[in-house]
N, C-alpha and C. Protein backbone atom coordinates (compact mmCIF):
# COMPACT_ATOMS: atom_id res chain seq x y z
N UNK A 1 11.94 20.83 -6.16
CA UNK A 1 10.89 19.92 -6.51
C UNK A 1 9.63 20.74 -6.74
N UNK A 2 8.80 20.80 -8.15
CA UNK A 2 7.71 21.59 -8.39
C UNK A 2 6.73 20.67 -8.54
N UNK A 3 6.16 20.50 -7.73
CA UNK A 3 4.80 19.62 -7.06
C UNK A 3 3.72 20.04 -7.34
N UNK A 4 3.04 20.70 -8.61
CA UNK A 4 1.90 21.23 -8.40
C UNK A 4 0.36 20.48 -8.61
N UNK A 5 0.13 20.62 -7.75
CA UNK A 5 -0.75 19.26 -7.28
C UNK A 5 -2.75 19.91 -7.70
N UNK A 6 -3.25 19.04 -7.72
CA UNK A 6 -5.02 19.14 -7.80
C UNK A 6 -5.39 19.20 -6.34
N UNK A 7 -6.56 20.14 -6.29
CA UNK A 7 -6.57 20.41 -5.04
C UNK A 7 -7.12 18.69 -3.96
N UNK A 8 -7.83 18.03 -4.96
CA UNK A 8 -8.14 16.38 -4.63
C UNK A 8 -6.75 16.01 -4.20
N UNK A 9 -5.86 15.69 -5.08
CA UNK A 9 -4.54 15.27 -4.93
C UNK A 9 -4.30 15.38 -3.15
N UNK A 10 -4.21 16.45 -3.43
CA UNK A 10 -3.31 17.54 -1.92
C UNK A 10 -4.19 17.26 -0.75
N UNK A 11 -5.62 17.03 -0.79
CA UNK A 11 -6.28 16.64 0.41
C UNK A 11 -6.09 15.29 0.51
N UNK A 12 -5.99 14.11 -0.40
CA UNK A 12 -6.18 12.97 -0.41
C UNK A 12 -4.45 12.47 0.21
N UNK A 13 -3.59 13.33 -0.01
CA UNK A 13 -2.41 13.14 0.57
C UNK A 13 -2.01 13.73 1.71
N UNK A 14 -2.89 14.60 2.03
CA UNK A 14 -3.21 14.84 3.64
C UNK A 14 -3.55 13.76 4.61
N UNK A 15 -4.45 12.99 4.28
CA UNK A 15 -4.40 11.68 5.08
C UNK A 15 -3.38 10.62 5.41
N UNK A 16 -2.14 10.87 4.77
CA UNK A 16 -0.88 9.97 4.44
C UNK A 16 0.13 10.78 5.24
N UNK A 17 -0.11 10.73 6.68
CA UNK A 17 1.58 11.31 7.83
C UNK A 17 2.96 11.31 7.09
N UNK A 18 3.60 12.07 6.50
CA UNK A 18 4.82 11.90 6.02
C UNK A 18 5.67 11.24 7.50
N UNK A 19 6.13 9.58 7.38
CA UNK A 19 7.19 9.27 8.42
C UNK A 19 8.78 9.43 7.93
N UNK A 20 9.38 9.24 8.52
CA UNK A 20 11.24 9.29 8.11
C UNK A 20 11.54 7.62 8.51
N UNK A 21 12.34 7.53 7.65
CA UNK A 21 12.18 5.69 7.66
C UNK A 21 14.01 6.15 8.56
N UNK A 22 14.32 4.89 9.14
CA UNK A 22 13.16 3.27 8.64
C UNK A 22 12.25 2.96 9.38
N UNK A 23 11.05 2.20 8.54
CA UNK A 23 10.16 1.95 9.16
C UNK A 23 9.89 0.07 8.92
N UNK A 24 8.90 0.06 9.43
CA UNK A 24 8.84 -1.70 9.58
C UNK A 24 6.87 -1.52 9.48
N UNK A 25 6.79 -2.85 8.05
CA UNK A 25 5.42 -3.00 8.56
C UNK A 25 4.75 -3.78 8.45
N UNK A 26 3.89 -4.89 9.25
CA UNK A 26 3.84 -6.16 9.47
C UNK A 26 2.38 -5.89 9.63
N UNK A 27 1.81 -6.94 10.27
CA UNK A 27 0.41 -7.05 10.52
C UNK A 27 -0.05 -6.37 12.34
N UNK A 28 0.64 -6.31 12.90
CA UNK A 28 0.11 -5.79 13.57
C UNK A 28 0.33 -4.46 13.50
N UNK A 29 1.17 -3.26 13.02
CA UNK A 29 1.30 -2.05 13.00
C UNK A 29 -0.44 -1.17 12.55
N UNK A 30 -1.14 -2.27 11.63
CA UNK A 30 -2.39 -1.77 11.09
C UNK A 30 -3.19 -1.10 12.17
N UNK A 31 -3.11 -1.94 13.30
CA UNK A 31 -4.19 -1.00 14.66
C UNK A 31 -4.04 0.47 14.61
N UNK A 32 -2.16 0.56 14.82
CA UNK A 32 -1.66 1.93 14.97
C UNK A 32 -2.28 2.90 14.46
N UNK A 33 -2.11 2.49 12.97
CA UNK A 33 -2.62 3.37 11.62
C UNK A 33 -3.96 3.87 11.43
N UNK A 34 -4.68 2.40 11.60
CA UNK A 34 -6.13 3.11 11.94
C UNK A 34 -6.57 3.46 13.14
N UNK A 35 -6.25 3.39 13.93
CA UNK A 35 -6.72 4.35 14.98
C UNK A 35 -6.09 5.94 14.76
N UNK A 36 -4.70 5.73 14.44
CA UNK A 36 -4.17 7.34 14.57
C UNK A 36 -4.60 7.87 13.06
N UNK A 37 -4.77 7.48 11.91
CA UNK A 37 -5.10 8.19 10.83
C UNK A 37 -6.45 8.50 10.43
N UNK A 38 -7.29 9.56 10.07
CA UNK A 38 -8.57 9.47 9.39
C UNK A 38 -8.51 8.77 8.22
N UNK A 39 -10.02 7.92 7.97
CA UNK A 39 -10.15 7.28 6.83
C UNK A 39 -10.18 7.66 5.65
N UNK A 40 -10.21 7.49 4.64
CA UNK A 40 -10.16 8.44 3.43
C UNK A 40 -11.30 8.44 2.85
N UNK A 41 -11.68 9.74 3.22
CA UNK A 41 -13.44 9.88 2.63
C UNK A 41 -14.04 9.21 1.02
N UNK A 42 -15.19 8.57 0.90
CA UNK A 42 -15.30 7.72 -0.17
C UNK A 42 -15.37 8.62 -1.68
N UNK A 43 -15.61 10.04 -1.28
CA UNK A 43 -15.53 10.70 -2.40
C UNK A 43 -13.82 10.32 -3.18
N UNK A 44 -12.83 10.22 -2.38
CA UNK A 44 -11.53 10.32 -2.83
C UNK A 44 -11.15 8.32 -3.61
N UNK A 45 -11.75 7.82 -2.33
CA UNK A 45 -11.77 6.50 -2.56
C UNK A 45 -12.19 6.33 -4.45
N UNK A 46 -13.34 7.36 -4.43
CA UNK A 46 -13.82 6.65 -6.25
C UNK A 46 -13.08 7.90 -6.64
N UNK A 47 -12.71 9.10 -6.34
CA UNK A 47 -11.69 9.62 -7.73
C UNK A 47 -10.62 9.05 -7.66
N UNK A 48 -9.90 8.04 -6.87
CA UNK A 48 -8.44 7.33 -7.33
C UNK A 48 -7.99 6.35 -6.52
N UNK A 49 -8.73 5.73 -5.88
CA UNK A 49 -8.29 4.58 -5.73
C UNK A 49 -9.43 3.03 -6.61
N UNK A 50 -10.33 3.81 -6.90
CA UNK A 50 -11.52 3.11 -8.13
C UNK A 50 -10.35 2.88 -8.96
N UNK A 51 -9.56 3.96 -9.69
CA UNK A 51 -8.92 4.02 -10.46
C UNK A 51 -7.83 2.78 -10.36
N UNK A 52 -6.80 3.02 -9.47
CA UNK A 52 -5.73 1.96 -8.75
C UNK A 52 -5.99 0.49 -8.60
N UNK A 53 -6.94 0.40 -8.25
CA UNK A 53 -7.17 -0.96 -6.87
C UNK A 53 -8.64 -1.70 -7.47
N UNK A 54 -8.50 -3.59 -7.61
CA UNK A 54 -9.64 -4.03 -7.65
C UNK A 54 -10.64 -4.04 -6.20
N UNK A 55 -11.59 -3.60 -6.55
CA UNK A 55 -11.84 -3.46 -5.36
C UNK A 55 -13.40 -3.71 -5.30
N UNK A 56 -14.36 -4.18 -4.15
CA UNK A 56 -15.73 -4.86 -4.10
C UNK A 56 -16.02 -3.90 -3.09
N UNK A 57 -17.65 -4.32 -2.55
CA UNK A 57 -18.30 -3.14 -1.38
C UNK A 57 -17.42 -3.60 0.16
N UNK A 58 -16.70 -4.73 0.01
CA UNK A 58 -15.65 -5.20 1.17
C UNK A 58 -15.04 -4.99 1.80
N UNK A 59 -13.62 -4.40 0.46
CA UNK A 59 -12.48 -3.91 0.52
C UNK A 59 -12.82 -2.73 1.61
N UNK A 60 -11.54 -2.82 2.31
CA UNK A 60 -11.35 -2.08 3.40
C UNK A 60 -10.04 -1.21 2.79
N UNK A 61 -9.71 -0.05 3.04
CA UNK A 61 -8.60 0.91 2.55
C UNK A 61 -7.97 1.75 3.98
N UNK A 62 -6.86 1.65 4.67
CA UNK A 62 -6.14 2.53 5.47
C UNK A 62 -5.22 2.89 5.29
N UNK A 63 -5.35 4.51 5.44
CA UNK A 63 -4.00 4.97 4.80
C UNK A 63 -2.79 4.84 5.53
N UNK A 64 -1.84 4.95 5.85
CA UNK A 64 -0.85 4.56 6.58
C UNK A 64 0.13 5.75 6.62
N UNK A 65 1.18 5.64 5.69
CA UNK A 65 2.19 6.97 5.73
C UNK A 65 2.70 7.44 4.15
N UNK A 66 3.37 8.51 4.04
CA UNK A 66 3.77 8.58 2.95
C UNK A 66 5.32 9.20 3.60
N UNK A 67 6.05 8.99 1.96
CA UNK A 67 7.95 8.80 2.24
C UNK A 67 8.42 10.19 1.60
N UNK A 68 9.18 10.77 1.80
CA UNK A 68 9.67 11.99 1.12
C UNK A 68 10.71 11.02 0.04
N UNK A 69 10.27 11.47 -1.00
CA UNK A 69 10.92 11.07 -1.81
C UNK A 69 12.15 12.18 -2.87
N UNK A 70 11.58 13.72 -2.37
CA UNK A 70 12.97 14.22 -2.75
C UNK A 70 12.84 14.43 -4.48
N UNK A 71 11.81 14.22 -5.00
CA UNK A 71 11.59 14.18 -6.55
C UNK A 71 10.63 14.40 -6.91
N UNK A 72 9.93 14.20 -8.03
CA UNK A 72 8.12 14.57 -8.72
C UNK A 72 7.27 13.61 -8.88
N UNK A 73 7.47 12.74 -7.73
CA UNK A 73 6.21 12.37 -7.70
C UNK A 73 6.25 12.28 -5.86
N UNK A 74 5.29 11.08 -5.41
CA UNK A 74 4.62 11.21 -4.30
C UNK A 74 4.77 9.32 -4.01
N UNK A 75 5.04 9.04 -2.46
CA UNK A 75 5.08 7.15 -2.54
C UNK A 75 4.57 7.78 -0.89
N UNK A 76 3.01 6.54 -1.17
CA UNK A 76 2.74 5.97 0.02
C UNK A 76 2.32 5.18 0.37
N UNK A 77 1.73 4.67 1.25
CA UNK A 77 1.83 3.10 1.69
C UNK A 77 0.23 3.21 2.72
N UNK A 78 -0.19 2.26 1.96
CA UNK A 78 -1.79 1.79 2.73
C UNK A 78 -1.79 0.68 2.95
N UNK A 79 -2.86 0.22 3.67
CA UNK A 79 -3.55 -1.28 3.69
C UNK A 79 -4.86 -1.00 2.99
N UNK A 80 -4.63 -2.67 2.27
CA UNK A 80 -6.10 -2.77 1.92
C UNK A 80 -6.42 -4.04 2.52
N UNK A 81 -7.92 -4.37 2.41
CA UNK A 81 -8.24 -5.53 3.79
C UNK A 81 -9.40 -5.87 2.61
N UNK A 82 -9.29 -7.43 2.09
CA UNK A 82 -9.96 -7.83 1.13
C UNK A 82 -10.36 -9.45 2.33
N UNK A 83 -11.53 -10.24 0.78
CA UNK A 83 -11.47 -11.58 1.42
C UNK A 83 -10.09 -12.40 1.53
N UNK A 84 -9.59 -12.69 2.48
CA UNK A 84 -8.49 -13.52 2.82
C UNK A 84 -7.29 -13.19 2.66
N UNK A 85 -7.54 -11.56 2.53
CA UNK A 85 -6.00 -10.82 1.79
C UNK A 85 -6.26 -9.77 2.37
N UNK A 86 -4.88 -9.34 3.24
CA UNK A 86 -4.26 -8.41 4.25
C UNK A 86 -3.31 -7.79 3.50
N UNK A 87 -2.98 -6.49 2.89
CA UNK A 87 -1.93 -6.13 2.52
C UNK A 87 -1.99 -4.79 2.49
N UNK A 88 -0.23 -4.15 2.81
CA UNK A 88 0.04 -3.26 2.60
C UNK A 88 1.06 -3.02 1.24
N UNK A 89 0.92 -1.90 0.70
CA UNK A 89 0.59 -1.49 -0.53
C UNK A 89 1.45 -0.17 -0.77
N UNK A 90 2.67 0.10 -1.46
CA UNK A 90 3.54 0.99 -1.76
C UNK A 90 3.03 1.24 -3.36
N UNK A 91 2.78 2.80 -2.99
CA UNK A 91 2.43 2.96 -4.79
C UNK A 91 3.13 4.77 -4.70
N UNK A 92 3.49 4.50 -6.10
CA UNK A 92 4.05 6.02 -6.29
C UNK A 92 3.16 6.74 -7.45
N UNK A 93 2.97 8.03 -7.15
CA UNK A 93 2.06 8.65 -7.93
C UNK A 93 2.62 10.07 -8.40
N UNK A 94 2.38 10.45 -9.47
CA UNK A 94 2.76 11.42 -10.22
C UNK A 94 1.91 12.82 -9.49
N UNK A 95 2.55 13.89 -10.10
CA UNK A 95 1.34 15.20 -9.41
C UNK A 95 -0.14 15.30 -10.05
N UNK A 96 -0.41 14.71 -11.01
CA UNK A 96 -1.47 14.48 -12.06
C UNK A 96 -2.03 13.72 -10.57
N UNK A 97 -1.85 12.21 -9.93
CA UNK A 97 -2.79 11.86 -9.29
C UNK A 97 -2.68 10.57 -10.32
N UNK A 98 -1.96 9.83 -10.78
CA UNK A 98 -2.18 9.18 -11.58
C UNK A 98 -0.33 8.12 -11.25
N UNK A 99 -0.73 6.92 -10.71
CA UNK A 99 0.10 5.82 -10.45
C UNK A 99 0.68 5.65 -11.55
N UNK A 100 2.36 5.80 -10.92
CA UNK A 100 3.33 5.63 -11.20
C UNK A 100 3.78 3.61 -11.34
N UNK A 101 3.58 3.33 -10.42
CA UNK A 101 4.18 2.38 -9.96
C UNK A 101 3.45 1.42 -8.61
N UNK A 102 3.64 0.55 -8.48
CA UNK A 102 2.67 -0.38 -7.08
C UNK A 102 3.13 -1.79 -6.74
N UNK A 103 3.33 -1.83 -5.46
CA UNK A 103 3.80 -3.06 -5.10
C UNK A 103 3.36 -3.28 -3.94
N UNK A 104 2.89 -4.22 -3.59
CA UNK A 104 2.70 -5.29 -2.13
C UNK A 104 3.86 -5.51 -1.49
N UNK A 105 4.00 -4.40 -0.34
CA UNK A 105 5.62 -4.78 0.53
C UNK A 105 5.28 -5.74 1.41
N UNK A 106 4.16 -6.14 2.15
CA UNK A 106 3.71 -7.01 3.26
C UNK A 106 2.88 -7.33 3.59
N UNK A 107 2.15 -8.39 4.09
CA UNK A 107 0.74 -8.21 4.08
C UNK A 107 0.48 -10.22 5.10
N UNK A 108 -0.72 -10.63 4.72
CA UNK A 108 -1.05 -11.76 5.18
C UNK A 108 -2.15 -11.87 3.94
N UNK A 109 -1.94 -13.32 2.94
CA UNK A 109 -3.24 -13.37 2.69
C UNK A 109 -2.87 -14.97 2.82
N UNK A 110 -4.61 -15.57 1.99
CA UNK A 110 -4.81 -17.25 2.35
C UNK A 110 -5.63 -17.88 1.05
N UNK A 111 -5.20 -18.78 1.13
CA UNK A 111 -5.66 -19.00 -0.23
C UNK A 111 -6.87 -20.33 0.07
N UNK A 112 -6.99 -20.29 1.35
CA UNK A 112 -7.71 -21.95 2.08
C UNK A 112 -6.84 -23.01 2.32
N UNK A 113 -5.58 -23.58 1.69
CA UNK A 113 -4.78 -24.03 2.36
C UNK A 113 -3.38 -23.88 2.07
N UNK A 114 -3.07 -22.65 1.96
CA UNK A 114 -1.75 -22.52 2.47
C UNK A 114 -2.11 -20.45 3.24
N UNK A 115 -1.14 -20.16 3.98
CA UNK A 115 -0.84 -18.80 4.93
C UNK A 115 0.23 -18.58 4.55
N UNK A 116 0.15 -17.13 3.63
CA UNK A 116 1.44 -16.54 3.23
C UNK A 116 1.42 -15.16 4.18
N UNK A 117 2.59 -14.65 4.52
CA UNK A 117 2.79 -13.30 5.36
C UNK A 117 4.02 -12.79 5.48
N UNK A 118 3.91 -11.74 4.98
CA UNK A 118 5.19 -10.85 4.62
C UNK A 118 5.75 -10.02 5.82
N UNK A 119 7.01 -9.50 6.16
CA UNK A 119 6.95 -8.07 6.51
C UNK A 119 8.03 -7.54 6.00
N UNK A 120 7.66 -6.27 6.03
CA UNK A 120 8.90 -5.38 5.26
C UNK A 120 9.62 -3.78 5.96
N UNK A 121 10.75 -4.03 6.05
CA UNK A 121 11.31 -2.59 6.37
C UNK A 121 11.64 -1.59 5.12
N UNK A 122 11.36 -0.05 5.23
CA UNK A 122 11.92 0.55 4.10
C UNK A 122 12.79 1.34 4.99
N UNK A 123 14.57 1.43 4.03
CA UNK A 123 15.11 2.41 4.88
C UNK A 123 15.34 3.47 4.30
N UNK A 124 16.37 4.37 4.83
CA UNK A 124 16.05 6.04 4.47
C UNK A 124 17.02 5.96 2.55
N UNK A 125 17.44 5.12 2.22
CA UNK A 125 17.61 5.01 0.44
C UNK A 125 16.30 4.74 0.11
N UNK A 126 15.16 4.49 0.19
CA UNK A 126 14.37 3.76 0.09
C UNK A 126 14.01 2.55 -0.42
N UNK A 127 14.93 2.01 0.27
CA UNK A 127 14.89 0.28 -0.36
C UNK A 127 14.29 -0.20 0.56
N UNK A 128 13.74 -1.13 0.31
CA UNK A 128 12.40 -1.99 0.90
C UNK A 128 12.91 -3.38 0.99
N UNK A 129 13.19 -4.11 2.09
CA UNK A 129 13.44 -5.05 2.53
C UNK A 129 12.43 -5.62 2.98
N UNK A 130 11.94 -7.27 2.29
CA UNK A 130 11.08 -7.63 2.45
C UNK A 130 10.51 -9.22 2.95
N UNK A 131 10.61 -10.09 4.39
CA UNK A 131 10.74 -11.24 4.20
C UNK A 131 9.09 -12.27 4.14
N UNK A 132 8.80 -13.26 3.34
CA UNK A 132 7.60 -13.25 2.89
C UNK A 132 8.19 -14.96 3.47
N UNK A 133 6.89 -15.90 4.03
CA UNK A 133 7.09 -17.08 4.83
C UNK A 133 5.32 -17.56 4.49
N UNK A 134 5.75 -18.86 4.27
CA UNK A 134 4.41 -19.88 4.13
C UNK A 134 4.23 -20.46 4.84
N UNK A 135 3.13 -21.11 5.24
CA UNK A 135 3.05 -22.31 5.98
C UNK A 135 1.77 -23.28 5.95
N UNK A 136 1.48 -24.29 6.04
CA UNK A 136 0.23 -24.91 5.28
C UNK A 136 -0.93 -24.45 6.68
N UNK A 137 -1.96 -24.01 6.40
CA UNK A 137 -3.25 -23.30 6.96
C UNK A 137 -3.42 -24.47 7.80
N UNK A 138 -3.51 -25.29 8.30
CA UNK A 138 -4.16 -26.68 9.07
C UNK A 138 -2.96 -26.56 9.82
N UNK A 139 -1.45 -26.59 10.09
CA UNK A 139 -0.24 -26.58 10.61
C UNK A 139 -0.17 -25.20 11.84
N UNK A 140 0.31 -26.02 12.77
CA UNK A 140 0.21 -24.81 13.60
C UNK A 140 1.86 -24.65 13.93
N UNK A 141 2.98 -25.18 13.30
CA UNK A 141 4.29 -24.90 13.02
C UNK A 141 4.65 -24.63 11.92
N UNK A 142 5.65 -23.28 12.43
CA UNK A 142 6.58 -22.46 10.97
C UNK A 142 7.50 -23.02 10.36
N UNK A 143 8.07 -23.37 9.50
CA UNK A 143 9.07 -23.77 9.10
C UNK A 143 10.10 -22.65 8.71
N UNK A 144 11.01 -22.24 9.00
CA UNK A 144 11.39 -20.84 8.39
C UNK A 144 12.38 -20.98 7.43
N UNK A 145 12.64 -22.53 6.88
CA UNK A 145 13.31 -22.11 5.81
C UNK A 145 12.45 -22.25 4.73
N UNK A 146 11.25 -22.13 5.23
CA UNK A 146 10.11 -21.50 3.82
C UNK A 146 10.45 -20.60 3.47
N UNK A 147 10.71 -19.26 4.14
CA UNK A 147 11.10 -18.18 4.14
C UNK A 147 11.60 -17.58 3.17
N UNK A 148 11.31 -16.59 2.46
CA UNK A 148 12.55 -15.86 1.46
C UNK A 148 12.44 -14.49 1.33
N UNK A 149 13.69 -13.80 1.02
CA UNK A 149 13.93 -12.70 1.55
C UNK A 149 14.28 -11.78 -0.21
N UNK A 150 13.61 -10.40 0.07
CA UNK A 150 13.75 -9.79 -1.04
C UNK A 150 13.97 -8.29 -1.22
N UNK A 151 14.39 -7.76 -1.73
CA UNK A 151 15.49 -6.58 -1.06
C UNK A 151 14.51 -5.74 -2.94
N UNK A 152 13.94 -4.34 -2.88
CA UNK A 152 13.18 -3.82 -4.00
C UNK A 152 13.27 -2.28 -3.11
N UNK A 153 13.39 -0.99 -4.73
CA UNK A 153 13.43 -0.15 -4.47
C UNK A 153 12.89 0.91 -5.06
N UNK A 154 12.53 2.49 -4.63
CA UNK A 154 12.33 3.20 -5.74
C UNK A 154 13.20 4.20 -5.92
N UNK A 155 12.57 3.97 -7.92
CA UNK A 155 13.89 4.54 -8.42
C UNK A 155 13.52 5.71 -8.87
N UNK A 156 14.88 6.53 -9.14
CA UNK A 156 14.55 7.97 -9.19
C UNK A 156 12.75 8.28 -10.36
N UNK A 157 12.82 7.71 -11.06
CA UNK A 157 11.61 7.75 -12.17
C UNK A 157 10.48 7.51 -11.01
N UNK A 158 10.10 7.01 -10.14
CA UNK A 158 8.90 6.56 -9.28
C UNK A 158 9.05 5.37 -9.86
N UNK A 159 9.55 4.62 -10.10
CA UNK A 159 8.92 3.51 -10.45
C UNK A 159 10.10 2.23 -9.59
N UNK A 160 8.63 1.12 -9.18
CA UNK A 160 9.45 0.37 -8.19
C UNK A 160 10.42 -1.00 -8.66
N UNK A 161 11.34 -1.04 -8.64
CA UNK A 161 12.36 -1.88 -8.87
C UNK A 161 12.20 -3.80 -8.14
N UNK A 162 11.93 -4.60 -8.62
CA UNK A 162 11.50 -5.96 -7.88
C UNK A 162 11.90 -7.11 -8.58
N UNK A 163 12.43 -8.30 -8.28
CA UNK A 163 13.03 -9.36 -9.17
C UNK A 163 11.44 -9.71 -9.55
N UNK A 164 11.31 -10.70 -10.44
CA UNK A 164 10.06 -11.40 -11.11
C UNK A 164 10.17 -12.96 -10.21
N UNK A 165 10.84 -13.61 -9.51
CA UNK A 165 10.41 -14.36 -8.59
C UNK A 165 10.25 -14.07 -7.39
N UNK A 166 10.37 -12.67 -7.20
CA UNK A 166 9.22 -12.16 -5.98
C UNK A 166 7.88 -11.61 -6.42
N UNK A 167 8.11 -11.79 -7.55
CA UNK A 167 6.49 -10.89 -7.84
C UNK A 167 5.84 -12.28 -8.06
N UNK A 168 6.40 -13.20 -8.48
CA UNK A 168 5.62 -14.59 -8.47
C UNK A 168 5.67 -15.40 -6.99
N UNK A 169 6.49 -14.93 -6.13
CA UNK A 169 5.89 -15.81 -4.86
C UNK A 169 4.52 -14.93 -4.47
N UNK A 170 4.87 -13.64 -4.42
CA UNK A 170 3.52 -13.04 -3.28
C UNK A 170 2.22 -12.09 -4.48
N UNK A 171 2.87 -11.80 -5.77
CA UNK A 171 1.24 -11.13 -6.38
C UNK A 171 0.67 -12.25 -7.13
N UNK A 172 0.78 -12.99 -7.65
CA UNK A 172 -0.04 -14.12 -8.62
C UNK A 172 -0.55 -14.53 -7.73
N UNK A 173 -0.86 -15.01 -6.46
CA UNK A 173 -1.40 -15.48 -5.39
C UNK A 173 -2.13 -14.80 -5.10
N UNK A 174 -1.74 -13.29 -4.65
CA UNK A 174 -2.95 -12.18 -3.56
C UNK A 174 -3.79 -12.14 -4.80
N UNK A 175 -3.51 -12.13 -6.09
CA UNK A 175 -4.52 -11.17 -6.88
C UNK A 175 -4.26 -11.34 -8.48
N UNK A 176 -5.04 -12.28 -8.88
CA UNK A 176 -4.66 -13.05 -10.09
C UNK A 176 -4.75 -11.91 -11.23
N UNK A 177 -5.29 -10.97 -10.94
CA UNK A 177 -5.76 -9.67 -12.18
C UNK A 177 -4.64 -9.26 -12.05
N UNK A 178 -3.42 -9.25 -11.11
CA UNK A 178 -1.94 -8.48 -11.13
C UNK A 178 -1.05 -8.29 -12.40
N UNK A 179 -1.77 -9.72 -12.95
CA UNK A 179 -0.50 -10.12 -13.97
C UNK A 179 -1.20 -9.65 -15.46
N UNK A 180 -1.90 -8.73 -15.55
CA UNK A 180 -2.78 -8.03 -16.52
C UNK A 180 -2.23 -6.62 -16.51
């Protein structure tokens, strides 16, 4: 694997712990992350995640981990922390520094009346198992055959593999610019 990276690149992926899956990641794992990871200094924030991500003076960014992927590019996984939208965030990136690919594996967001919340395991193929559950915001019972379950992967190219009625239960919702 010939990785030759910008020296930005290589620090900005210093903040991203390479873990060995499987891993699991839900809403509460975020404490973990930010407490044990440094934040990613804002110089890096505007050379590439300006680039990536809609983003306001709000948005919150934690880096989380990155996956050996064994090939030429790079996949890792953050949170971003917007109004009413909790999510973690699988994106694969080329050695340029320049996204490959991006998907929302899990997260919590709200739309005012309904609560959507994902969680997702990735295992060591790197397939991403993902179960995403609604429930109306005023209701303080789950129904779990709201529930639906969605199984997405990456493929040798970096690029992430996902049916189109999972990308319509959980991105047209978090983030209406998705579908642009």
């Amino acid at each position: 694997m010939n990785k030759k990276l910008s020296e930005k690149l290589e620090f900005l992926l210093s903040f991203f712990p390479e873990l060995d899956p499987p891993i699991t990641v839900s809403e509460e794992v975020i404490v973990s992350f930010s407490a044990k990871n440094k934040p990613i200094p804002q110089v890096l924030v505007d050379e590439f995640f300006a680039r990536w991500e809609i983003m306001d003076a709000y948005t919150e960014l934690v880096p989380c981990f990155s996956l050996k992927t064994h090939r030429d590019f790079f996949a890792i996984v953050y949170w971003k922390g917007a109004l009413l939208a909790y999510e973690y965030i699988l994106m694969t990136i080329d050695p340029q520094g320049n996204s490959i690919s991006k998907k929302i594996i899990a997260g919590t967001l709200s739309n005012g009346q309904t609560i959507k919340k994902s969680v997702a395991t990735i295992d060591e193929d790197l397939c991403v198992y993902s179960m995403v559950g609604e429930a109306i915001a005023t209701e303080k019972i789950y129904t779990p055959t709201h529930s639906k379950a969605f199984k997405f992967e990456i493929l040798p190219d970096g690029q992430i593999d996902s049916s189109q009625e999972e990308n319509n239960l959980w991105e047209e919702t978090a983030n209406p610019a998705a579908k642009n």
